[in-house]
Structures are given as C-alpha cells and as structure tokens.
Protein backbone atom coordinates (compact mmCIF):
# COMPACT_ATOMS: atom_id res chain seq x y z
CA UNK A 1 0.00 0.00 0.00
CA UNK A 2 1.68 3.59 -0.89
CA UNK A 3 1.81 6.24 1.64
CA UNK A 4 0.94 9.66 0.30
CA UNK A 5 3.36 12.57 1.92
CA UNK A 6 3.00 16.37 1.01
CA UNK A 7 6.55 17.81 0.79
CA UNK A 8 5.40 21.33 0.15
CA UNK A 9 3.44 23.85 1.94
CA UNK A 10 0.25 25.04 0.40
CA UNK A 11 0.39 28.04 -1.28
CA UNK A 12 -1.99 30.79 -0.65
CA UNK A 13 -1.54 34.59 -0.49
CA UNK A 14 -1.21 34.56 3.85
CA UNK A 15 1.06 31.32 3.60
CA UNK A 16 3.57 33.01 1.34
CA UNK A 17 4.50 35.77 3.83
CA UNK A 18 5.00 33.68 6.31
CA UNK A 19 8.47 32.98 7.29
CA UNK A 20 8.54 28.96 7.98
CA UNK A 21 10.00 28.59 11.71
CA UNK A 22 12.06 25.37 12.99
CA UNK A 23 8.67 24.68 14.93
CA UNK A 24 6.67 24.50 11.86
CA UNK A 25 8.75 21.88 10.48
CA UNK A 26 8.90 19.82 13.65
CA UNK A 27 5.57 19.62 13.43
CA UNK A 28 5.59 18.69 10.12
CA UNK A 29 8.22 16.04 10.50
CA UNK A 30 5.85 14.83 13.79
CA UNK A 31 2.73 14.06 11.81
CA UNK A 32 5.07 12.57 8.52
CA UNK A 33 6.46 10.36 11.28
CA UNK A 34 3.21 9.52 12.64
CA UNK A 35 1.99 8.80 9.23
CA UNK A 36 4.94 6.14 8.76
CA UNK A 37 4.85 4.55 11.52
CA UNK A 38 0.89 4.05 11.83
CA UNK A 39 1.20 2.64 8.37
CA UNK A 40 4.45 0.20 9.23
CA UNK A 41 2.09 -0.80 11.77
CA UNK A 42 -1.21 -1.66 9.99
CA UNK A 43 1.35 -3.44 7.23
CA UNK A 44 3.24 -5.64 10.00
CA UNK A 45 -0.82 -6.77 10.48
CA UNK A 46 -1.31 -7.20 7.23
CA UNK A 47 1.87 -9.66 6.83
CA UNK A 48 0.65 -11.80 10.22
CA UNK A 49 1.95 -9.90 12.79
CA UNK A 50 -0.88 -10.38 15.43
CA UNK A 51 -1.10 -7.82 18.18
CA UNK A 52 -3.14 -9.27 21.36
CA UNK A 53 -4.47 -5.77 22.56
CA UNK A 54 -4.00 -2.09 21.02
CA UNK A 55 -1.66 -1.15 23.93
CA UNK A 56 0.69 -4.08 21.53
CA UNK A 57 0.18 -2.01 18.40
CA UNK A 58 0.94 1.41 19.99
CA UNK A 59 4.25 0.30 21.15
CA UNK A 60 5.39 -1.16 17.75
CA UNK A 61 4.39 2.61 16.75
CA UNK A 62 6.35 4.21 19.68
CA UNK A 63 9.57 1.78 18.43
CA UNK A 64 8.66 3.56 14.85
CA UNK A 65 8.43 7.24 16.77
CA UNK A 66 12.38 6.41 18.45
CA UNK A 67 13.46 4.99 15.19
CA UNK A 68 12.39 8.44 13.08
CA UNK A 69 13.48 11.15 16.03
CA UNK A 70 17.36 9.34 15.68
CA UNK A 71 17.39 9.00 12.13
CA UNK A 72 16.68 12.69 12.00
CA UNK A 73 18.68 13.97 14.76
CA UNK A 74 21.74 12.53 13.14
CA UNK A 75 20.75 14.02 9.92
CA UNK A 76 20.75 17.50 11.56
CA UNK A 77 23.59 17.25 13.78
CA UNK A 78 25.87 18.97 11.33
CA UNK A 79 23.08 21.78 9.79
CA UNK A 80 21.77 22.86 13.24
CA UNK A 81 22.98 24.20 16.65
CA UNK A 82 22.88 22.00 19.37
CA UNK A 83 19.79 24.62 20.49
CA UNK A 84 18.14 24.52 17.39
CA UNK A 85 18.42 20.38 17.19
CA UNK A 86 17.16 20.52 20.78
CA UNK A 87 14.07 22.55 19.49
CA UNK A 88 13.63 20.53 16.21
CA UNK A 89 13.89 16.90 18.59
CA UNK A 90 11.68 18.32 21.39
C-alpha cells in the first residue's frame, strides 16, 4: 500500500508571507512520522503480525516514533545548533 506525503506547503496569499519557523517543520516532521509509523504498523498486520491488545500495536508505533526522532537527529547534527536540534527533537 503507498503512503501519500505532502513535501510542500500550500500556497496561498497569507502562507507566502510567512516565514517557515524550525517549529513548523517539527511539526511537520511529527505528523510525517506519525503517518509512517501508523502505516508500518497496519502493514506488520497485514503480513501476520498479530497484536493481542491495542496497547501491543501502539508500542510497535512508539519503536517507529524512536526509530524516526534518531534517524533525523543525526541528519541535523551537522546543519543545526545544538539549540536549534534541541528545538527541532523536542
């Protein structure tokens, strides 16, 4: 199944004179995580993967959550501050 992600802001007139801040695109990167990992999820089901209760399935997406928050610290460890990283990760 194929996972649809938006990688540009929409574009109206109030949108484009708005300066993006490092918040808007953690909270961009936080629901395109969220996305991924709620879909790795339903596809682990889909190959067998049983889950006994939900509480099962929400920490298969939590491992996702971990997994995504490294990969993209490392990415940004040489383009951002050690404050800005902290504000991106948090």
């Amino acid at each position: 199944m194929a996972l649809r992600i938006k990688s540009k802001w929409h574009k109206t007139e109030r949108n484009e004179q708005l300066e993006r801040t490092l918040a808007d695109h953690a909270g961009a990167f936080a629901f395109i995580a969220w996305k991924i990992a709620k879909e790795r999820s339903n596809n682990l089901w889909v190959e067998y993967f049983t889950y006994e209760t939900h509480a099962q399935r929400f920490v298969v997406i939590c491992e996702y959550l971990a997994f995504m928050v490294q990969i993209a610290d490392r990415l940004l460890y040489g383009a951002l501050s050690d404050e800005d990283r902290a504000i991106f990760i948090n």
